[in-house]
Protein backbone atom coordinates (compact mmCIF):
# COMPACT_ATOMS: atom_id res chain seq x y z
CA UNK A 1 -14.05 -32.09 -38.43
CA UNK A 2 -17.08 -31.08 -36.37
CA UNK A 3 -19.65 -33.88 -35.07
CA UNK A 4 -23.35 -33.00 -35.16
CA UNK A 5 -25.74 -32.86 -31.83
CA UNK A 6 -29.27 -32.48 -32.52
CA UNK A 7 -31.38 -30.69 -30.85
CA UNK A 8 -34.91 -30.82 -31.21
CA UNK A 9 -37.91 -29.72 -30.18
CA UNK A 10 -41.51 -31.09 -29.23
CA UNK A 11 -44.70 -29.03 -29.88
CA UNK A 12 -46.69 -28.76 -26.86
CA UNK A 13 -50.53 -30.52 -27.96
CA UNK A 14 -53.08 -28.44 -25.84
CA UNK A 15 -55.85 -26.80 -27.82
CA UNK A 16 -54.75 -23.78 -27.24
CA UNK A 17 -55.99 -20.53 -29.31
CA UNK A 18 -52.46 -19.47 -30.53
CA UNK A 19 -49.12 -20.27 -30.93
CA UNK A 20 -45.26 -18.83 -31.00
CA UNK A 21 -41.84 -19.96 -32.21
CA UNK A 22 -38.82 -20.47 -29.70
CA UNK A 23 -35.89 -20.68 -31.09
CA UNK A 24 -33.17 -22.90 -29.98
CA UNK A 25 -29.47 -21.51 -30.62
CA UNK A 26 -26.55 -23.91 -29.31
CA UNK A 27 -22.41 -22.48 -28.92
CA UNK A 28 -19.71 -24.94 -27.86
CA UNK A 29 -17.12 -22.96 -25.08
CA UNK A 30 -14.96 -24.27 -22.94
CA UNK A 31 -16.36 -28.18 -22.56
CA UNK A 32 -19.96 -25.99 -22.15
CA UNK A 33 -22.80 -26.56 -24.66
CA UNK A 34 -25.02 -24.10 -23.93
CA UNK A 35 -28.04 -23.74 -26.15
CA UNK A 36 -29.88 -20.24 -25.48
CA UNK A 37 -33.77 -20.29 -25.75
CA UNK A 38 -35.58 -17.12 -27.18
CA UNK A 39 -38.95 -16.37 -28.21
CA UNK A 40 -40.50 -14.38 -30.87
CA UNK A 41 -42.20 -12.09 -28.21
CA UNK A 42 -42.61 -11.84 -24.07
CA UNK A 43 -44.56 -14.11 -22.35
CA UNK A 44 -46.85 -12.48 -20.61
CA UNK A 45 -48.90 -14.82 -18.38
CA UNK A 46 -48.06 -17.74 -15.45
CA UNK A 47 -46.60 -20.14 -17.53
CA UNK A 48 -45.76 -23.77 -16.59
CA UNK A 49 -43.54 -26.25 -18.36
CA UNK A 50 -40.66 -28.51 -18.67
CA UNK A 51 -37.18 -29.58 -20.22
CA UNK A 52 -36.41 -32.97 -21.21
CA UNK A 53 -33.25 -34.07 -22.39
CA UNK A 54 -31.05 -37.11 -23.01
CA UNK A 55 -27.38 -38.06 -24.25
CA UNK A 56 -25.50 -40.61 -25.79
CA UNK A 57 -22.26 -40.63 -26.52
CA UNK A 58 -21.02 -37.54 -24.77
CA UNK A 59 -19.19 -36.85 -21.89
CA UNK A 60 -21.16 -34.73 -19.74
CA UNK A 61 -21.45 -34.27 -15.75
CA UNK A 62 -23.64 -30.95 -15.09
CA UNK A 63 -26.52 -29.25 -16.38
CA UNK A 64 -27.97 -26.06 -15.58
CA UNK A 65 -31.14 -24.32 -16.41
CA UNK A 66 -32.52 -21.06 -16.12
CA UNK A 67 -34.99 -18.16 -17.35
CA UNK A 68 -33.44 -14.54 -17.86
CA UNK A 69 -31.58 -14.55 -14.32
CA UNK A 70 -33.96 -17.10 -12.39
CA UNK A 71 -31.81 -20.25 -12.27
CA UNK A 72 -34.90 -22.64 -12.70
CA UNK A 73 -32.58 -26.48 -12.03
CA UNK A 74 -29.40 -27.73 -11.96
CA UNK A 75 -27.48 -30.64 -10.70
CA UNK A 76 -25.45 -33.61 -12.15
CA UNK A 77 -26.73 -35.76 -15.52
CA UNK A 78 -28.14 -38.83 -14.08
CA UNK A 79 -29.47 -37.81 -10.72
CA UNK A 80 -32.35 -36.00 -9.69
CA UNK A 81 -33.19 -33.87 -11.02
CA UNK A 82 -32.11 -36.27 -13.70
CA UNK A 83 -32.97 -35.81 -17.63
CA UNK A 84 -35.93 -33.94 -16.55
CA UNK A 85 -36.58 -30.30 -15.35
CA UNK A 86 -40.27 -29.12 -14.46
CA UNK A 87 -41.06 -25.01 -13.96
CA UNK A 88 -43.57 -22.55 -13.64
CA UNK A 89 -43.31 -18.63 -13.22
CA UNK A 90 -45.93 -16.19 -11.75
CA UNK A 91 -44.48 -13.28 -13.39
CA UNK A 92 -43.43 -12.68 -17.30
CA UNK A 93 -40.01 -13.86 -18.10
CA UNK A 94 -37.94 -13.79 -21.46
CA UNK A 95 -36.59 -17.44 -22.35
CA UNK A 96 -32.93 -18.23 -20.69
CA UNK A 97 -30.20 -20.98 -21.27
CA UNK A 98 -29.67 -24.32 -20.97
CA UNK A 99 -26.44 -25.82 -20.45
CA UNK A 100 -24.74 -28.95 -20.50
CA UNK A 101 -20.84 -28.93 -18.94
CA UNK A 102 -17.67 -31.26 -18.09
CA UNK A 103 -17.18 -32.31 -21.80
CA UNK A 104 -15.52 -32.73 -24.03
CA UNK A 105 -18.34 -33.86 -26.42
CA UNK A 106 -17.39 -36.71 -27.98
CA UNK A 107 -19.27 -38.48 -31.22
CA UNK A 108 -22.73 -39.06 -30.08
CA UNK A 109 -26.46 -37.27 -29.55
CA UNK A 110 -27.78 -34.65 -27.48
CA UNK A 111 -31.19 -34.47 -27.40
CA UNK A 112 -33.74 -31.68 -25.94
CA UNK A 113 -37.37 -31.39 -26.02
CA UNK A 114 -39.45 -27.86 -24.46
CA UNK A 115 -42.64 -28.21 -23.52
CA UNK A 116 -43.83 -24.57 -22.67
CA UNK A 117 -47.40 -23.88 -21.96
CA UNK A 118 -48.82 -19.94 -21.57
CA UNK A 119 -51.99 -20.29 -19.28
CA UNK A 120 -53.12 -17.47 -21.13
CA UNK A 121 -53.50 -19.34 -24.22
CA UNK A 122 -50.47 -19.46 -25.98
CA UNK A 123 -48.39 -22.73 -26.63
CA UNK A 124 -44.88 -22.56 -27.75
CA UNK A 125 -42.36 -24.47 -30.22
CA UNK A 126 -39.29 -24.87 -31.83
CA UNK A 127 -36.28 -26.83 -33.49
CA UNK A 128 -32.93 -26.22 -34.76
CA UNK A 129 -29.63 -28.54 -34.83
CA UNK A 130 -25.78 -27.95 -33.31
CA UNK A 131 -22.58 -28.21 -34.85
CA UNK A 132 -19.61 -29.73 -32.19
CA UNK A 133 -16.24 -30.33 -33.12
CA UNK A 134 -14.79 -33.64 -34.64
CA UNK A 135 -15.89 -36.93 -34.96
CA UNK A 136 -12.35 -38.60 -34.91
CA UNK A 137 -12.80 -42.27 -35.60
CA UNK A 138 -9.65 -43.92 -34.89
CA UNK A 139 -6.16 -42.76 -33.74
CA UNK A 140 -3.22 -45.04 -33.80
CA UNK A 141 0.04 -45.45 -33.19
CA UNK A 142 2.44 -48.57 -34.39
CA UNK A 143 6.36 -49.46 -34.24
CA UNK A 144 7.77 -50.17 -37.48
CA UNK A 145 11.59 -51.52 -38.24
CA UNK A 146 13.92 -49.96 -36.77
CA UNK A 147 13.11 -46.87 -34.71
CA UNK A 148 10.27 -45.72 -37.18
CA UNK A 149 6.54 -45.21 -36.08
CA UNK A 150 3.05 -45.27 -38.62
CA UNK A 151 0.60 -42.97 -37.18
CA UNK A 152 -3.04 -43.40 -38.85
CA UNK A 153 -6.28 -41.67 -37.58
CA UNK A 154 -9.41 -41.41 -39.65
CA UNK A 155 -12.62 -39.40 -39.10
CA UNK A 156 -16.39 -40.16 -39.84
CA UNK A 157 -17.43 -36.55 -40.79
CA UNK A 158 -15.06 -33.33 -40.82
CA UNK A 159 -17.65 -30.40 -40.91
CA UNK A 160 -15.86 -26.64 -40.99
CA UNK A 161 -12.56 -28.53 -40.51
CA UNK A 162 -9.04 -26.46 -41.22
CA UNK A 163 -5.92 -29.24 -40.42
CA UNK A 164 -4.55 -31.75 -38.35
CA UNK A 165 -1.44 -31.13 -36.19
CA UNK A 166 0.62 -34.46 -34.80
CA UNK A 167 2.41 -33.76 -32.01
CA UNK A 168 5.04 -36.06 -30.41
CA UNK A 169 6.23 -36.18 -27.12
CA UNK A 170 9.18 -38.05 -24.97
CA UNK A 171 8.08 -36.84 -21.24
CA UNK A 172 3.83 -35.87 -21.42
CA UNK A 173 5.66 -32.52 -20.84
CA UNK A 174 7.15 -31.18 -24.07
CA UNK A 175 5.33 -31.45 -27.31
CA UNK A 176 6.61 -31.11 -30.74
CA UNK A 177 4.56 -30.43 -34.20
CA UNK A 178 6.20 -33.05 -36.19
CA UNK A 179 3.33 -32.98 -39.05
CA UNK A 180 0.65 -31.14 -40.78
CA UNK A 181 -2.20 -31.95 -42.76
CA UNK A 182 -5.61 -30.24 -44.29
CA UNK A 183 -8.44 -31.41 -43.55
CA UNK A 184 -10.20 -32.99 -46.76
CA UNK A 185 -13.40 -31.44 -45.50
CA UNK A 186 -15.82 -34.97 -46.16
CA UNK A 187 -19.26 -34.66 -44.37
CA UNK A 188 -20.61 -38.18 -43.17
CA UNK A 189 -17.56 -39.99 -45.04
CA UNK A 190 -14.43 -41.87 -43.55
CA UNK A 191 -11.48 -40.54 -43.99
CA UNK A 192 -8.31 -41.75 -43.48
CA UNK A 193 -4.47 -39.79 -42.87
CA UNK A 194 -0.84 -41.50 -42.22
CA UNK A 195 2.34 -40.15 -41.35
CA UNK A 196 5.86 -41.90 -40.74
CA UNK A 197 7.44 -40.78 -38.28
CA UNK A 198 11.15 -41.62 -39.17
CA UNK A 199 14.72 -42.62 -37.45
CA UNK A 200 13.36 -41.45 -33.80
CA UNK A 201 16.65 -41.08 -32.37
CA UNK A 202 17.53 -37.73 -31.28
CA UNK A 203 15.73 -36.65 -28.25
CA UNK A 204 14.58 -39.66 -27.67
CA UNK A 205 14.02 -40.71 -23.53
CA UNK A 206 16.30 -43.20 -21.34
CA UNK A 207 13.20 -45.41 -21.47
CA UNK A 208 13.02 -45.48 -25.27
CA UNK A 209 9.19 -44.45 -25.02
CA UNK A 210 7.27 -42.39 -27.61
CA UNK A 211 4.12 -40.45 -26.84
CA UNK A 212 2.26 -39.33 -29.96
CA UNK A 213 -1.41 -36.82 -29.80
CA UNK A 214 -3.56 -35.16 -32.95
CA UNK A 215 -4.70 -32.18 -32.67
CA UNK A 216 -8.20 -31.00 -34.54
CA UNK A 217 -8.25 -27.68 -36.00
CA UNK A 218 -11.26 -25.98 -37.19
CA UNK A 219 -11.62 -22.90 -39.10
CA UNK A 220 -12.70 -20.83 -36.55
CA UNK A 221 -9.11 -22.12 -34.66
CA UNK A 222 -10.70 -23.61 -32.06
CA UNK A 223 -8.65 -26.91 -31.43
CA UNK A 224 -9.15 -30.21 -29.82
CA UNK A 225 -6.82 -32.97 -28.81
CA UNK A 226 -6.69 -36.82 -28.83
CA UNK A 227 -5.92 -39.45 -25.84
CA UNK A 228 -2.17 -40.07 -26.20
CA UNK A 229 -0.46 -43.29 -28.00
CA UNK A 230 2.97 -44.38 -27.18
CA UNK A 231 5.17 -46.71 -29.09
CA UNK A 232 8.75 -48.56 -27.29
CA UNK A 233 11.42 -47.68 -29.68
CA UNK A 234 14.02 -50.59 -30.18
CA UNK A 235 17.46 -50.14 -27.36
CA UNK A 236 20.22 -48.02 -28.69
CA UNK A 237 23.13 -49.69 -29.88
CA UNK A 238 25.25 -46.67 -31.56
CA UNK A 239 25.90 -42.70 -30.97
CA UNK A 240 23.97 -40.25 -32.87
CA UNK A 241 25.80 -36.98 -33.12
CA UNK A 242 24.35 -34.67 -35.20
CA UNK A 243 24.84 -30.63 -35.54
CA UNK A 244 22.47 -28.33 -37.51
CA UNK A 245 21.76 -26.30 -39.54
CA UNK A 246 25.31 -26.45 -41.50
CA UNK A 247 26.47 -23.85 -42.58
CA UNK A 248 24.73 -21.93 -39.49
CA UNK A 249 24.51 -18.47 -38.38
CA UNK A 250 23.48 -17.35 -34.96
CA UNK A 251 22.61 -20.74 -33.59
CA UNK A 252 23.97 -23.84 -33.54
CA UNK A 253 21.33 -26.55 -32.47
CA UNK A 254 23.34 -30.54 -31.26
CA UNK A 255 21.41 -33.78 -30.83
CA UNK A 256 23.26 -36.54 -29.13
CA UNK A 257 22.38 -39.42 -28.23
CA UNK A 258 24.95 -42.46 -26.72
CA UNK A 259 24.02 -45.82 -25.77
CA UNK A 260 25.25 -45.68 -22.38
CA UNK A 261 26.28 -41.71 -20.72
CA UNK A 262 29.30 -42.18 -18.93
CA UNK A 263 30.38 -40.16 -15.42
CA UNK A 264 33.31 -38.86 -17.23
CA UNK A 265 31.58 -37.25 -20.33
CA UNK A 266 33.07 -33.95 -21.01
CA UNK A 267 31.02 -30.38 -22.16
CA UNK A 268 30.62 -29.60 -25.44
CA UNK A 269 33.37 -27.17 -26.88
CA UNK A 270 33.40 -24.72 -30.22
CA UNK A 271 36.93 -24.43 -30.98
CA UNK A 272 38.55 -23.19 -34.63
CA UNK A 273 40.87 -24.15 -36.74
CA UNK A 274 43.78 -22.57 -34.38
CA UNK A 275 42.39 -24.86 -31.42
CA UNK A 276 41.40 -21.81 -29.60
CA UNK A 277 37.91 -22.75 -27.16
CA UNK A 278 35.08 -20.08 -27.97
CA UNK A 279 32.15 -21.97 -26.71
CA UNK A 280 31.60 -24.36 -23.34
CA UNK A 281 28.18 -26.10 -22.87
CA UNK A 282 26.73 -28.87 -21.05
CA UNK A 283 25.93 -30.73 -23.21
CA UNK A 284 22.40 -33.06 -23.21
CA UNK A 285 21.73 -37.09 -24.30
CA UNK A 286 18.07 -36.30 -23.80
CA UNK A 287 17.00 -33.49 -26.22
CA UNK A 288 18.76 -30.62 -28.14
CA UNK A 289 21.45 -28.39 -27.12
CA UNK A 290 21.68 -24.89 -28.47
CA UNK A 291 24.60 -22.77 -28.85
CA UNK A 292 24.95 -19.31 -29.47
CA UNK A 293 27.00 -18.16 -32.42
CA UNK A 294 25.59 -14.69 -32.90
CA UNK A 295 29.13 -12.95 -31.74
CA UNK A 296 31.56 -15.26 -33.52
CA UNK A 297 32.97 -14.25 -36.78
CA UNK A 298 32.21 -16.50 -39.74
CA UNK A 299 34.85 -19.37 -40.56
CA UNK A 300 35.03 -22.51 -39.86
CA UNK A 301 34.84 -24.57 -36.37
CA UNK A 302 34.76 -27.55 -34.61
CA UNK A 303 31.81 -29.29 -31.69
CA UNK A 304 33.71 -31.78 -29.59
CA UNK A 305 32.98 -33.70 -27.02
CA UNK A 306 34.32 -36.64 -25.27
CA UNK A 307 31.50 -39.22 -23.91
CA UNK A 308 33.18 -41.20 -21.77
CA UNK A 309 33.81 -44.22 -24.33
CA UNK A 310 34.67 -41.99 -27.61
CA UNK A 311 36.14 -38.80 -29.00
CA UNK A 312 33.38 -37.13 -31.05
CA UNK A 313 34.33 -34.47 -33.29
CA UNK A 314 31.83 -32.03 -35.95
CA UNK A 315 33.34 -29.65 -38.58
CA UNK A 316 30.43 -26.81 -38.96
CA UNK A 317 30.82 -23.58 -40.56
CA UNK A 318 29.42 -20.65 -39.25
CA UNK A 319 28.45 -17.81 -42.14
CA UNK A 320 27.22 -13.83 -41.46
CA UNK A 321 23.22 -12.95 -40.93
């Protein structure tokens, strides 16, 4: 579940009299690739030089460079300064950062070459490769019979990956886990995942639009989402009344949903057997309602409410913690 940028490095071909190793270390933070340059030891003459990188693939729209504290370029990919940074110092430095920002990194290539030249005689060189996040292939969404959704995604390489978590959604506001899956951990293989998402009633919005997203967990819990897919679930054409969990304690949780809310729909009521009201709650056609139980002793009671059209009646039974 992590997609590989390479870095590399270009050795610098002046016949020069010796030579040292930079190392180039890369972190992912925030959208920020930052890839920190060291040496094995100081410089300690003028030095002159340059930075050349390129991407593919990625969704970048700043870069910065610098040496220790000395910001040496920065500016937006593309523009001048470009793909290409020149330098030069009259005074030693210790190697800095470079940094690439404004991801996220998708599947694709980064790129870097250091040319570094010591006019004391000392040429410098180095190489070493990144590890991003995810390559996520392909993440879909499609309406099957009745109100019932597939959701399929597959991934090209899954590198230090932990699970996947779909999420579903009926206003871009609220998400809900709905499924989890391991990752199967395949480096440079396809792999593929499903998940039904079944009888998408309850909660469902006015507009009958679903809004599905994966989320990409690695091991170090560092997570990444995908763009958003939607699916039009078929028109209503009965109530859904549903009460849960039954037998309950502490909380009852109600999911309606009627084809048509009428101006007269009443609350919902707890009554018991007697007929005697306990509990009075607006009740909602768009989500869940909750009631609170926690003070009631345990018997058994009855959810009603009256939409407008119909008299809709629940027996639940409410038990001790």
């Amino acid at each position: 579940m992590k997609k590989i940028f390479f870095i590399t490095t270009i050795l610098c071909l002046n016949l020069l009299v010796s030579s040292q190793t930079v190392n180039l270390v890369g972190t992912l933070n925030n959208s920020t690739l930052t890839i920190n340059m060291e040496s094995s030891t100081n410089i300690s003459q003028r030095i002159f030089g340059g930075i050349f990188f390129s991407i593919s693939g990625a969704s970048v729209t700043s870069f910065s460079a610098n040496f220790g504290i000395t910001e040496i370029a920065s500016g937006t990919y593309g523009s001048n300064p470009g793909s290409q940074i020149s330098f030069s110092s009259d005074t030693p430095i210790a190697l800095g950062t470079f940094q690439l920002g404004g991801g996220p990194f998708i599947e694709g290539q980064v790129s870097i070459s250091i040319l570094l030249v010591d006019l004391g005689g000392i040429n410098a060189a180095g190489s070493s490769s990144i590890v991003l996040p995810i390559t996520l292939k392909s993440f879909t969404a499609s309406k099957l019979e009745g109100n019932n959704a597939l959701l399929n995604w597959s991934t090209s390489s899954e590198v230090d990956a932990s699970h996947f978590e779909l999420e579903r959604s009926f206003d871009l506001q609220s998400w809900t886990t709905i499924d989890k899956q391991a990752a199967r951990g395949q480096q440079g293989i396809e792999t593929s995942y499903s998940f039904v998402d079944q009888n998408i009633i309850a909660q469902r919005s006015n507009d009958g639009v679903c809004y599905y997203r994966l989320g990409m967990v690695d091991l170090d819990l560092s997570r990444k989402t995908s763009d958003i897919r939607s699916i039009n679930l078929d028109p209503l054409k009965e109530t859904y009344y549903q009460a849960f969990p039954n037998p309950a304690k502490g909380v009852i949780n109600v999911q309606l949903q009627v084809p048509n809310t009428q101006a007269n729909m009443t609350d919902l009521i707890l009554m018991d057997n007697a007929g005697r009201v306990h509990t009075k709650t607006a009740v909602s056609t768009n989500g869940i309602t909750k009631i609170d139980v926690s003070d009631l002793p345990k018997g058994v009671y009855h959810l009603q409410v009256n939409t407008g059209t119909e008299l809709l009646s629940k027996k639940v039974i409410l038990v001790e913690d």
